[in-house]
N, C-alpha and C. Protein backbone atom coordinates (compact mmCIF):
# COMPACT_ATOMS: atom_id res chain seq x y z
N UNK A 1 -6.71 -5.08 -11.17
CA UNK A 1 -6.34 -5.43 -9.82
C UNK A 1 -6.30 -6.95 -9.67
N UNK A 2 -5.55 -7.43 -8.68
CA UNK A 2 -5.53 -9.27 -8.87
C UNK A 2 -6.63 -8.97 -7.75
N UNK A 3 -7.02 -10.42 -7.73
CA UNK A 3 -8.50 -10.91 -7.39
C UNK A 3 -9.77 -10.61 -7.99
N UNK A 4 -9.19 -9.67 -8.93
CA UNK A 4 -10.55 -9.24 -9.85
C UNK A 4 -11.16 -8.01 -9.12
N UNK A 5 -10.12 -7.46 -7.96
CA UNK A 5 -11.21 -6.63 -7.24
C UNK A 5 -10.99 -5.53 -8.46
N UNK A 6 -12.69 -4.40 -8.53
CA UNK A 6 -12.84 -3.31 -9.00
C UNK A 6 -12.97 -2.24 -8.48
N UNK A 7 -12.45 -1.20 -8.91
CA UNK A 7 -12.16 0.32 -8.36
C UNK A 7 -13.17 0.50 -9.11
N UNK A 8 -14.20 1.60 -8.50
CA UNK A 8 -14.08 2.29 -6.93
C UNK A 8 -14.87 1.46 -6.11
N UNK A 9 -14.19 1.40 -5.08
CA UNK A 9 -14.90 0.97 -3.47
C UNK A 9 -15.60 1.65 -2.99
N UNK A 10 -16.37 1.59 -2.17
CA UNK A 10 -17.88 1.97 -1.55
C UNK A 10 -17.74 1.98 -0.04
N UNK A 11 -16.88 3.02 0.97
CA UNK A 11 -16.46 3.30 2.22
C UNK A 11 -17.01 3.90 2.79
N UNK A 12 -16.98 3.58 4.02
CA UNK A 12 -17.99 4.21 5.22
C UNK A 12 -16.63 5.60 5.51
N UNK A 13 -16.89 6.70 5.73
CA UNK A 13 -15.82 7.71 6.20
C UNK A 13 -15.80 7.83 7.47
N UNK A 14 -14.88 8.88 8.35
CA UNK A 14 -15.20 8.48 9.79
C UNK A 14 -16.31 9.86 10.04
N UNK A 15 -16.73 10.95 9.17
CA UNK A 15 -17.64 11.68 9.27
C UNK A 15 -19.07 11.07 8.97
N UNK A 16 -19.00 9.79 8.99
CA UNK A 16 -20.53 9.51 8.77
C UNK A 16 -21.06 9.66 6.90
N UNK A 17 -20.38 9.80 5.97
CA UNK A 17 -20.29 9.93 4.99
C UNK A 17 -19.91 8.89 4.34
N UNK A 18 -20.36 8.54 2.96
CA UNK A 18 -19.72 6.93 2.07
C UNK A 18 -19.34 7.97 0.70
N UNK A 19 -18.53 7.62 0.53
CA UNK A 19 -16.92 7.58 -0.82
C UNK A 19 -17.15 6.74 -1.74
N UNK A 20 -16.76 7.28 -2.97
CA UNK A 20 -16.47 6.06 -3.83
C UNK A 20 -14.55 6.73 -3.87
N UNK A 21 -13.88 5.37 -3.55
CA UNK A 21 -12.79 5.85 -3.59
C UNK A 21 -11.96 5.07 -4.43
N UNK A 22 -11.01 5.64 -5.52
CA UNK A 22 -9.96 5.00 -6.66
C UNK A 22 -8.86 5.55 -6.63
N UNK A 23 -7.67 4.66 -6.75
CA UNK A 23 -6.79 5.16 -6.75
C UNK A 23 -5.82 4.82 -8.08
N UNK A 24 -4.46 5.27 -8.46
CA UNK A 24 -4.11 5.65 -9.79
C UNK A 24 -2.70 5.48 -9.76
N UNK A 25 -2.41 4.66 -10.45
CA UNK A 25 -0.94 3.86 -10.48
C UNK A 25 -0.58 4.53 -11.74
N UNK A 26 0.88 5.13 -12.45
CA UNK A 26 1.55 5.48 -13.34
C UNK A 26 1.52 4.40 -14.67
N UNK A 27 1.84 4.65 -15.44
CA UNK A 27 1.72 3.55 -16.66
C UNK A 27 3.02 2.57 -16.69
N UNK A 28 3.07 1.43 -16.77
CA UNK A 28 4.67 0.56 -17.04
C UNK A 28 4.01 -0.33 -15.36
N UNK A 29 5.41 -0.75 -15.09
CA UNK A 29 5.87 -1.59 -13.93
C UNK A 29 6.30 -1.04 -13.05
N UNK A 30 5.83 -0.03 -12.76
CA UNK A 30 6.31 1.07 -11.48
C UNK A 30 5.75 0.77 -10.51
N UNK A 31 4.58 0.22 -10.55
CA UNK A 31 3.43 0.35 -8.90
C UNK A 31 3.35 0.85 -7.79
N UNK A 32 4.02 2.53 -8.19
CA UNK A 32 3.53 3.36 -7.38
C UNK A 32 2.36 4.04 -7.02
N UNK A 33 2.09 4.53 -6.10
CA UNK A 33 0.98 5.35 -6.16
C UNK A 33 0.80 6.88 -6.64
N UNK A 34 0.48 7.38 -7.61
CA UNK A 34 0.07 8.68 -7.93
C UNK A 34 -1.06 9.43 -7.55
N UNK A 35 -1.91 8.90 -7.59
CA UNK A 35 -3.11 9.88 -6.86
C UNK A 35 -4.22 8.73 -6.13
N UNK A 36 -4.74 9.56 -5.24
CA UNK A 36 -6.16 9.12 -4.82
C UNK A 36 -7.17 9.51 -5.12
N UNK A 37 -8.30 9.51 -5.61
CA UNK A 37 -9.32 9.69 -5.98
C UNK A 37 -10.88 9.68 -4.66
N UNK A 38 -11.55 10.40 -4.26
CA UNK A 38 -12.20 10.24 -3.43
C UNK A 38 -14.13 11.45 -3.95
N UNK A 39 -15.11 10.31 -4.03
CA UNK A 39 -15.86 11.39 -4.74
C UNK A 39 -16.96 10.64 -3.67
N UNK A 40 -17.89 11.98 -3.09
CA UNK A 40 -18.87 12.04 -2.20
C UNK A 40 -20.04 10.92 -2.65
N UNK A 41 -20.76 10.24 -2.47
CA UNK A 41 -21.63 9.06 -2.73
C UNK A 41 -22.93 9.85 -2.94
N UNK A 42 -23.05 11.06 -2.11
CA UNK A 42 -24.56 11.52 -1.88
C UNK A 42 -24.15 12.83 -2.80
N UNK A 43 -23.39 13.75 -2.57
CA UNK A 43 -23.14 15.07 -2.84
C UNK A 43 -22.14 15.45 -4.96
N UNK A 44 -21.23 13.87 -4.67
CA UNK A 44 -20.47 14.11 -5.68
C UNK A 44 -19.66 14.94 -5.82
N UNK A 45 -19.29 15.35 -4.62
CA UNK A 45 -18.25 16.37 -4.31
C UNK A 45 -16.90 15.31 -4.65
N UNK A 46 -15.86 16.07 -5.58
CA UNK A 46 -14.55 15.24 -5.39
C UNK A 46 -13.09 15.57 -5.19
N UNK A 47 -12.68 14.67 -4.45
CA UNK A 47 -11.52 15.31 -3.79
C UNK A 47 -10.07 14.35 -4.68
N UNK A 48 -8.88 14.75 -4.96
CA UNK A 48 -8.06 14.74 -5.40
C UNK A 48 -6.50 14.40 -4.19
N UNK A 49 -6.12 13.81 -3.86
CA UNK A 49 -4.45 13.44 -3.26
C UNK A 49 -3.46 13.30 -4.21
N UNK A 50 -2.86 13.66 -4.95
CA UNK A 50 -1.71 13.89 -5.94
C UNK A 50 -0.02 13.61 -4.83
N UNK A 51 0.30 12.57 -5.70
CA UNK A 51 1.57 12.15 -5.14
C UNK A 51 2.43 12.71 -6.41
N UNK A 52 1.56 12.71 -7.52
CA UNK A 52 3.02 13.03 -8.21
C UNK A 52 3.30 14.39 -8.50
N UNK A 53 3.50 15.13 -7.54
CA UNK A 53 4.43 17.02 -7.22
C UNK A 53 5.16 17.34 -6.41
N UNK A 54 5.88 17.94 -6.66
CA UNK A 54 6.87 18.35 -6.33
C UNK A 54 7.09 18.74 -4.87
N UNK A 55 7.62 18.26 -3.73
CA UNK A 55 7.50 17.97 -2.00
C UNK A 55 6.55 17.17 -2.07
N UNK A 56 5.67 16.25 -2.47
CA UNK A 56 4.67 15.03 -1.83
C UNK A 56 5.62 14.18 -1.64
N UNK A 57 5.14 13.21 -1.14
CA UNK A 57 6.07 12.20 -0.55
C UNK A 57 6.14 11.08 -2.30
N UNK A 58 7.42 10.89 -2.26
CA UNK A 58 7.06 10.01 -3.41
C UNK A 58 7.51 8.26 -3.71
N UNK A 59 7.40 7.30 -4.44
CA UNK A 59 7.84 5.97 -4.44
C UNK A 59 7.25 5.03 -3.42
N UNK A 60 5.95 5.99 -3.20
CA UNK A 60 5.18 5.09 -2.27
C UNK A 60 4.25 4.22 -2.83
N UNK A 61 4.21 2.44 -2.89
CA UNK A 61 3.72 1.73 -2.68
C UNK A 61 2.13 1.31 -3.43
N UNK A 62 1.61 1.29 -4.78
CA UNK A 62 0.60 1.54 -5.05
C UNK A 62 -0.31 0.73 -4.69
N UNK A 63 -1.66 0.15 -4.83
CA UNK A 63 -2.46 -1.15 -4.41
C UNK A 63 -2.34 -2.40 -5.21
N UNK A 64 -1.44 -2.37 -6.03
CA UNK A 64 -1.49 -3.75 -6.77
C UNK A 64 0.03 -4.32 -6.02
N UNK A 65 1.33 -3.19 -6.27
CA UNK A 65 2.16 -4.31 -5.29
C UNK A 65 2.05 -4.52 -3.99
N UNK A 66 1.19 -4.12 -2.90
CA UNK A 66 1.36 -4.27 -1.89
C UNK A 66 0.62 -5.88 -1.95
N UNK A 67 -0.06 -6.03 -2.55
CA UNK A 67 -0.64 -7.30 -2.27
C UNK A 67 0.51 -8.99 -2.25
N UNK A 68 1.40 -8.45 -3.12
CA UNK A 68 2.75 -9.44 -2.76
C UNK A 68 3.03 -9.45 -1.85
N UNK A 69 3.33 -8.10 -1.16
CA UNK A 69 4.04 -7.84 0.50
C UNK A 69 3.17 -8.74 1.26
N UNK A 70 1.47 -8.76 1.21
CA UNK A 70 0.91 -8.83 2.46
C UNK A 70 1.13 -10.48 2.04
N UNK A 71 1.25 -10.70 0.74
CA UNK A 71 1.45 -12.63 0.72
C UNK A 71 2.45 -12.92 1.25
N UNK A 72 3.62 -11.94 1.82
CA UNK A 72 4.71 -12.86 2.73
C UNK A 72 3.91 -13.13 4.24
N UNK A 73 3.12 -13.07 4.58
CA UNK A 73 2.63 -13.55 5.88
C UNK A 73 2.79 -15.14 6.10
N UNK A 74 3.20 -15.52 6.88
CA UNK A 74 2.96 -16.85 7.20
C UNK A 74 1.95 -17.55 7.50
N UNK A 75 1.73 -18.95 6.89
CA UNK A 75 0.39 -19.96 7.88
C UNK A 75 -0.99 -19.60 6.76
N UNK A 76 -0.58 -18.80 5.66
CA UNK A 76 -1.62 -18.50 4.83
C UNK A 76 -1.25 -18.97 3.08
N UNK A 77 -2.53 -20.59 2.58
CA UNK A 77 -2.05 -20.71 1.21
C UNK A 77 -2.55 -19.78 0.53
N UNK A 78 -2.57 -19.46 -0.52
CA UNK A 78 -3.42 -18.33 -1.22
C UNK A 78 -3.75 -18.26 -2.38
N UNK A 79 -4.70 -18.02 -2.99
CA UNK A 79 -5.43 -18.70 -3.88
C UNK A 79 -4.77 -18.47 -5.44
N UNK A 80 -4.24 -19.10 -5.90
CA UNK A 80 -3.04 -19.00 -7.17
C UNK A 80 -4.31 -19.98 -8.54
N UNK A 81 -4.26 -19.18 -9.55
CA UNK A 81 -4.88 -19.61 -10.45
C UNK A 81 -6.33 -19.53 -10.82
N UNK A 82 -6.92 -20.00 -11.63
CA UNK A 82 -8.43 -19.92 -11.46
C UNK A 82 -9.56 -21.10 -12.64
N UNK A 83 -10.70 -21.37 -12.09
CA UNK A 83 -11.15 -21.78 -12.53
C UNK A 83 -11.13 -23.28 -11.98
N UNK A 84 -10.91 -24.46 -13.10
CA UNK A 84 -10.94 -25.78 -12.19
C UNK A 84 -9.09 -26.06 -11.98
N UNK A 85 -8.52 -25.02 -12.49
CA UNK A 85 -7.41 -24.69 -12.04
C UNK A 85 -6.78 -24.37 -10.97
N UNK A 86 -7.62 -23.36 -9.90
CA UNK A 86 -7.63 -22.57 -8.50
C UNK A 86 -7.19 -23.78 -7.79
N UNK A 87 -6.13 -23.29 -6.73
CA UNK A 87 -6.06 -23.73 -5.50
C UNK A 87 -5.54 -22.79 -5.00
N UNK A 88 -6.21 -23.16 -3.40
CA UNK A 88 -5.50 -22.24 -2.06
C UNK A 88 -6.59 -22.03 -1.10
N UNK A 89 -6.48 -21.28 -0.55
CA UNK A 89 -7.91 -21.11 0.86
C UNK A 89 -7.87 -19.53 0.57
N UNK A 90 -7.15 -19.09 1.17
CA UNK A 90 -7.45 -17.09 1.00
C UNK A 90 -7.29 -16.13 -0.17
N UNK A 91 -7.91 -15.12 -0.04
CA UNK A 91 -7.46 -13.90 -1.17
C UNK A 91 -7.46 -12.91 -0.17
N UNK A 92 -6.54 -12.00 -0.87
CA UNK A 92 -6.31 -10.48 -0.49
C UNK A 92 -7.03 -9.99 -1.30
N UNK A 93 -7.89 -8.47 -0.70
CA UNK A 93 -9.21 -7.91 -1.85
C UNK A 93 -9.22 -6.86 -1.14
N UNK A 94 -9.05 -5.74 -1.62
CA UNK A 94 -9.57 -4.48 -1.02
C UNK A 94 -8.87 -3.68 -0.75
N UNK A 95 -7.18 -3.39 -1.52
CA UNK A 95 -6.46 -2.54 -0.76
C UNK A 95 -7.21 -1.17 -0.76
N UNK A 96 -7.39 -0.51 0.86
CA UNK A 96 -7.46 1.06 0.87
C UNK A 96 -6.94 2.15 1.56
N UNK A 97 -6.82 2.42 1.16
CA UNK A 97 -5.54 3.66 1.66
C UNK A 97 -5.69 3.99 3.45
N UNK A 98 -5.01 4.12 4.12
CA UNK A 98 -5.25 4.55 5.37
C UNK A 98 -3.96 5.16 6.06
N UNK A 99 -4.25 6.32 6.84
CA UNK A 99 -3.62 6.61 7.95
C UNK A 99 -3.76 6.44 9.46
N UNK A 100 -3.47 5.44 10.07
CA UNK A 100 -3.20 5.36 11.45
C UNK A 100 -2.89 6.37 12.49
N UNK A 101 -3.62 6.71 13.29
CA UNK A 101 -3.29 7.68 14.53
C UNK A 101 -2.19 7.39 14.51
N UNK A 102 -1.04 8.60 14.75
CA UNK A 102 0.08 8.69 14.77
C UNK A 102 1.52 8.44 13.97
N UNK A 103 0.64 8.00 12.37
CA UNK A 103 2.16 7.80 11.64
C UNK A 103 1.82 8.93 10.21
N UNK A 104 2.71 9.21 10.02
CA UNK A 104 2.51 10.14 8.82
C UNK A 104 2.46 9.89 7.66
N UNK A 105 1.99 8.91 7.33
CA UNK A 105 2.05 8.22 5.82
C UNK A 105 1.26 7.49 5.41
N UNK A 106 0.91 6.65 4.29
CA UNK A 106 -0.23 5.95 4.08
C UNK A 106 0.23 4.40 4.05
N UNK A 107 -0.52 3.97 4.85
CA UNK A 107 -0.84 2.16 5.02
C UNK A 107 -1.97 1.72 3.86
N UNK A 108 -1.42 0.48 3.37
CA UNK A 108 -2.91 0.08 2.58
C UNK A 108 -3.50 -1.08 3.92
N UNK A 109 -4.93 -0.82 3.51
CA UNK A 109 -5.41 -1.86 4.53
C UNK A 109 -6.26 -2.75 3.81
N UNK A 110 -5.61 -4.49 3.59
CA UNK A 110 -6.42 -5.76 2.87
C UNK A 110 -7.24 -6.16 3.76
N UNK A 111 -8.15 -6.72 3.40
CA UNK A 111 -8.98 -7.87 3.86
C UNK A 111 -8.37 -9.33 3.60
N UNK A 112 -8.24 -10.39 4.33
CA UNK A 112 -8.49 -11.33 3.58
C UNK A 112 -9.54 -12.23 3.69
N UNK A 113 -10.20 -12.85 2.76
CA UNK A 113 -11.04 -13.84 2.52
C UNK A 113 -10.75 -14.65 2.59
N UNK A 114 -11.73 -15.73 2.75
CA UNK A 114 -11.78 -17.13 2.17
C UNK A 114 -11.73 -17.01 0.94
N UNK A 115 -11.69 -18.76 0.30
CA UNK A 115 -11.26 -18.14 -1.25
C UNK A 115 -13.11 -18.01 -2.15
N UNK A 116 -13.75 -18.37 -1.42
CA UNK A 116 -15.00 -17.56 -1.92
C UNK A 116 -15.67 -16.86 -1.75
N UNK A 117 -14.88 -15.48 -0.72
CA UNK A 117 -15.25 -14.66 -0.67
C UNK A 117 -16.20 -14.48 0.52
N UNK A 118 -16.65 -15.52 1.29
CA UNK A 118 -18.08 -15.49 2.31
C UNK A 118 -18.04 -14.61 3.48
N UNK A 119 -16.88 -14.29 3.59
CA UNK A 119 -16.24 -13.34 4.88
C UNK A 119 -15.07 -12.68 4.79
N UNK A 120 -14.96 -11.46 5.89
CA UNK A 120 -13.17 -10.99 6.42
C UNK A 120 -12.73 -12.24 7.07
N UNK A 121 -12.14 -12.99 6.70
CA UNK A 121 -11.30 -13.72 8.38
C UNK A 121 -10.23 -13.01 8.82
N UNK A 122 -9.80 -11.49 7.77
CA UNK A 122 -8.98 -11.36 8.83
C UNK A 122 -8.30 -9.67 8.23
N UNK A 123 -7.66 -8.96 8.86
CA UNK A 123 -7.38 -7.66 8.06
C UNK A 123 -5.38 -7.31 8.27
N UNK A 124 -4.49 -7.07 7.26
CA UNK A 124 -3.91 -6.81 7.32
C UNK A 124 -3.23 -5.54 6.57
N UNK A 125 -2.28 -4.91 7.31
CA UNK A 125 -2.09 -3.53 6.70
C UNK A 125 -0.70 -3.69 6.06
N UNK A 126 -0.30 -2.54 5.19
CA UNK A 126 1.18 -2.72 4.78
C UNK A 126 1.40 -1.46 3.79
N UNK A 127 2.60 -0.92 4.74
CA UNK A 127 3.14 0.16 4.83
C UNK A 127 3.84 0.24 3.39
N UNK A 128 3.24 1.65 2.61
CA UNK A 128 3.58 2.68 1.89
C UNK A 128 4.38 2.80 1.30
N UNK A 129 4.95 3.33 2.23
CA UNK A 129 6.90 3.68 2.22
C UNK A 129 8.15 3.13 2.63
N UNK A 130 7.60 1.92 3.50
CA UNK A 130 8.61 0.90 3.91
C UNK A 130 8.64 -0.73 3.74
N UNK A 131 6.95 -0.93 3.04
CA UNK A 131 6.02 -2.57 2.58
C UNK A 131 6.83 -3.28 3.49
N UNK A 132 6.54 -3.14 4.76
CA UNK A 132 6.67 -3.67 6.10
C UNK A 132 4.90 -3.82 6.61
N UNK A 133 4.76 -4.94 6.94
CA UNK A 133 3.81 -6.08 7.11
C UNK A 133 3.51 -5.81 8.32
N UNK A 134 1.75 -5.60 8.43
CA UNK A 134 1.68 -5.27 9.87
C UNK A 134 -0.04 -6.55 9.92
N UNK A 135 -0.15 -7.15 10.83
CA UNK A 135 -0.91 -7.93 11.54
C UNK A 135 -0.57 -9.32 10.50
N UNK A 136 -1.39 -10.44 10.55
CA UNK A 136 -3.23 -10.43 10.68
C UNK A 136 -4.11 -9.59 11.69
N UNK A 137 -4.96 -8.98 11.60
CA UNK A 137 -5.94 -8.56 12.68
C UNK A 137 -6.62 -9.22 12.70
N UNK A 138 -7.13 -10.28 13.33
CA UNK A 138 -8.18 -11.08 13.12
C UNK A 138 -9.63 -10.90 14.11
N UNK A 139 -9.44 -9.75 14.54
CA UNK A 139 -10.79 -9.14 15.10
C UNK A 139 -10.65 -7.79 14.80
N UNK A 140 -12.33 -6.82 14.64
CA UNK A 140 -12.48 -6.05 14.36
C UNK A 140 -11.64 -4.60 15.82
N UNK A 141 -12.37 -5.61 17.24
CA UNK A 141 -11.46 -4.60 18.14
C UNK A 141 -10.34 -4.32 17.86
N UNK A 142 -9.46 -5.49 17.57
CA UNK A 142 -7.90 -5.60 17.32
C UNK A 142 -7.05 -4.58 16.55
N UNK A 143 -8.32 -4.81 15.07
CA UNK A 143 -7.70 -3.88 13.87
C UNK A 143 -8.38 -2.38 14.28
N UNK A 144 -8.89 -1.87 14.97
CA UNK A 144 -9.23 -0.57 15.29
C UNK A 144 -8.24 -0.30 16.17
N UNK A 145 -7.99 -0.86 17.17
CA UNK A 145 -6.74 -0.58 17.92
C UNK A 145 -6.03 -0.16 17.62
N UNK A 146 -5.25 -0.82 16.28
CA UNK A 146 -3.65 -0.69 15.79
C UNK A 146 -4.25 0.73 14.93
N UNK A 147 -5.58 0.51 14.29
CA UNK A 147 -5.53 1.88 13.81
C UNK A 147 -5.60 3.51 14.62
N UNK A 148 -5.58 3.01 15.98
CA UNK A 148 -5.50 4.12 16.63
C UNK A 148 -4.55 4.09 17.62
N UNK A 149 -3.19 3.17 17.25
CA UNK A 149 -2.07 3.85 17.18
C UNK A 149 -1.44 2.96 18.74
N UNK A 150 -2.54 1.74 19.17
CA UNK A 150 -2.47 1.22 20.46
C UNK A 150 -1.66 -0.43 19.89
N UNK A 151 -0.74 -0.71 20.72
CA UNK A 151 -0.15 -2.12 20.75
C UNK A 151 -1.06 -2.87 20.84
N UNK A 152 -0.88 -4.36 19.80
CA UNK A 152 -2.10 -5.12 19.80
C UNK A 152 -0.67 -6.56 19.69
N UNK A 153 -1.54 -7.49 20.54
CA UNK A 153 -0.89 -8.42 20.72
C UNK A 153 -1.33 -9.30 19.63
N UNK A 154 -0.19 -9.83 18.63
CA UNK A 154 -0.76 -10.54 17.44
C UNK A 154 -1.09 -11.91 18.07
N UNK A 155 -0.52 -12.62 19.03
CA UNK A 155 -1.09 -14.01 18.99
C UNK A 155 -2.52 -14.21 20.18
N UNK A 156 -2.58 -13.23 20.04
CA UNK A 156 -4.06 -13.13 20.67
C UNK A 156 -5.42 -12.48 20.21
N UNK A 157 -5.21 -12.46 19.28
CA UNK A 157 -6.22 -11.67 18.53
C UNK A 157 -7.78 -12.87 17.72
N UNK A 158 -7.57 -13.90 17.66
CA UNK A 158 -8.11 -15.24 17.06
C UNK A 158 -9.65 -15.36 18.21
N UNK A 159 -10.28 -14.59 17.73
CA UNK A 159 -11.58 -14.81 18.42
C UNK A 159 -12.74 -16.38 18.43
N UNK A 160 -12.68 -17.05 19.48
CA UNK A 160 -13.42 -18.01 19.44
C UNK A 160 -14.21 -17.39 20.62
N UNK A 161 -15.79 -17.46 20.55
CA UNK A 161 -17.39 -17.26 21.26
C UNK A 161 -16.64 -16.04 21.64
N UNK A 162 -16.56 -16.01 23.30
CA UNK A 162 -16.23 -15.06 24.07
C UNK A 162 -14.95 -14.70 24.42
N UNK A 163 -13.96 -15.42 23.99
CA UNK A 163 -12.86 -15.58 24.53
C UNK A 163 -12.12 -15.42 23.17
N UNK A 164 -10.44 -14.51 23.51
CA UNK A 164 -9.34 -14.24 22.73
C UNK A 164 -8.86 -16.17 22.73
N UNK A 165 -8.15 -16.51 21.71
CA UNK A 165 -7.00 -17.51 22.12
C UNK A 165 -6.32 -17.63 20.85
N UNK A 166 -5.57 -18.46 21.08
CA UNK A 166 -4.12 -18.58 20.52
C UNK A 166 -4.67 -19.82 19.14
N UNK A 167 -3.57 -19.69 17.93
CA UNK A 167 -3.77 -20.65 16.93
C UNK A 167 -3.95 -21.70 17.12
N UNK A 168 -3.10 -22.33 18.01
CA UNK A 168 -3.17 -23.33 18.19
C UNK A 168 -3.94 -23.74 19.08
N UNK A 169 -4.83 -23.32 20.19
CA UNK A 169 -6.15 -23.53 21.30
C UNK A 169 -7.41 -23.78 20.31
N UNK A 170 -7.25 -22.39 19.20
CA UNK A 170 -8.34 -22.37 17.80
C UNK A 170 -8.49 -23.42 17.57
N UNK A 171 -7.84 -24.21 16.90
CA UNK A 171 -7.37 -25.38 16.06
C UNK A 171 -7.55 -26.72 16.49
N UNK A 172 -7.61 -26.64 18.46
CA UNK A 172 -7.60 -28.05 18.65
C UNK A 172 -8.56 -28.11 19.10
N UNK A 173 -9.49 -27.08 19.18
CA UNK A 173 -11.21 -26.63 19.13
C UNK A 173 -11.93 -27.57 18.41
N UNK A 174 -11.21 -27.46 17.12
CA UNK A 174 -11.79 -27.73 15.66
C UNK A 174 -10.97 -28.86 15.32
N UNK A 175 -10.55 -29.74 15.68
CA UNK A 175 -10.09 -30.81 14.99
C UNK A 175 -10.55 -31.78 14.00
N UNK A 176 -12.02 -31.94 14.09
CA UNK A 176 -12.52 -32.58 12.79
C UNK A 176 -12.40 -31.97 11.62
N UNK A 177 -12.15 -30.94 11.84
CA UNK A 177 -12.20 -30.10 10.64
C UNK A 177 -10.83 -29.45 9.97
N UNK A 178 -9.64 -30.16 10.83
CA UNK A 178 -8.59 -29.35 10.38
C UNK A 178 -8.04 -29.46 9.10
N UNK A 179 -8.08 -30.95 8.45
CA UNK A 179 -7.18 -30.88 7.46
C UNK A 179 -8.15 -30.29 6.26
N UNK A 180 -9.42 -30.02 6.62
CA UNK A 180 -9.51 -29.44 5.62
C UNK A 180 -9.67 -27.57 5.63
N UNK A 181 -9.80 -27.28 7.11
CA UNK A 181 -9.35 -25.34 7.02
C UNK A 181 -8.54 -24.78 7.62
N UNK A 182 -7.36 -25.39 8.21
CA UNK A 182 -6.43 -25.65 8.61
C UNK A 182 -4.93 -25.07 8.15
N UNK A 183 -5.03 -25.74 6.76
CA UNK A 183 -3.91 -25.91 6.19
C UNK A 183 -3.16 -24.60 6.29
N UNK A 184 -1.69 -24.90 6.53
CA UNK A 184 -0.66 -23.85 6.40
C UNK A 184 -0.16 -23.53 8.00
N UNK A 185 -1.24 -23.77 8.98
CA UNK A 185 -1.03 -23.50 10.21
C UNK A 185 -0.42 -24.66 11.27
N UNK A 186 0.54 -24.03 12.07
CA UNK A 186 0.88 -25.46 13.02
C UNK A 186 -0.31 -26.12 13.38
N UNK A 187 -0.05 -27.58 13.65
CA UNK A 187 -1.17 -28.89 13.98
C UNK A 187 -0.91 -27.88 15.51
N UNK A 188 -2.37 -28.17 16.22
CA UNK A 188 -2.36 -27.91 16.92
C UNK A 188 -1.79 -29.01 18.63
N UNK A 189 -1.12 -28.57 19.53
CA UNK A 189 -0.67 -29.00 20.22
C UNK A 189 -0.87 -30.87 20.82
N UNK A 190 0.01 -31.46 20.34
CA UNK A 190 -0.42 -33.16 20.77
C UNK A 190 -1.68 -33.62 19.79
N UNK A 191 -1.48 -33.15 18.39
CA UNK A 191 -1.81 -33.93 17.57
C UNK A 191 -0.85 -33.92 15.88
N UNK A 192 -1.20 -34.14 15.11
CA UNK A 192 -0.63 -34.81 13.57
C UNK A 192 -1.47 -34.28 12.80
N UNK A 193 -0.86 -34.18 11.98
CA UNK A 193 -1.83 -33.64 10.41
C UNK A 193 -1.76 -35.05 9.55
């Protein structure tokens, strides 16, 4: 996986239950998805999603290419290379499979990080069957929302204390600090980078 992330992940379910969940890409340059893998944490019970038979939906989207898709987002550098080599500010880490109230198909849902990892700053999803780009979510209300199928206003989602605001309100918050966590995003209103 790029970022080094490792399968299996360790998920909270919405029954109150934790997963180890992996999923299973075909051999070559295909990066589709073939199966999901899902095995009980406590019980070891395991469950099986097979894409590759006959009526499943198929040519959907596996977790290694979606992570290109979610790098077309704008306002985000991203962390290319490694070592004393690395530059960039974010990583994508964590694609996992999801269905959204109301669509019939599977979304992967990233995290992204900082580039060392210290936090979510932010969650974005990207569709399956069409690797059509959905948020940043940059709050947890936000990204539950969209997962339950409710319009979420993207330029309002940027949580500072108590209050929603906009990139650029964020930003001129923080001005001592912009050019160095900043980067990629408009200067914020009546100032220079």
């Amino acid at each position: 996986m790029p970022g080094e992330d490792q399968m299996p992940f360790f998920l909270p379910m919405e029954d109150g239950s934790y997963q180890y969940l992996a999923t299973v890409e075909p051999d070559g340059e295909a990066y589709s998805l073939m199966r999901i893998y899902l095995i009980n944490a406590l019980t070891g019970e395991r469950q099986v999603y097979r894409f590759d038979k006959p009526g499943r939906p198929r040519n959907l989207q596996g977790p290694r290419k979606v992570i290109s898709y979610a790098k077309s987002l704008p306002s985000y550098v991203w962390v290319e290379g490694s070592g004393k080599d690395q530059s960039g500010t974010y990583r994508l880490v964590e694609p996992r499979p999801v269905t959204p109230e109301g669509k019939d198909r599977i979304f992967w849902m990233l995290s992204i990080t900082p580039a060392d990892y210290a936090s979510v700053f932010a969650t974005v999803f990207v569709d399956s069957a069409t690797n059509e780009v959905h948020g940043p979510f940059l709050t947890r209300e936000a990204t539950f929302a969209w997962l339950r199928g409710e319009e979420v206003d993207i330029n309002q989602m940027i949580e500072t204390g108590d209050t929603l605001t906009s990139v650029e309100g964020m930003c001129s918050g923080i001005e001592t600090i912009w050019i160095d966590n900043c980067h990629g995003l408009r200067p914020p209103l009546g100032t220079t980078r």
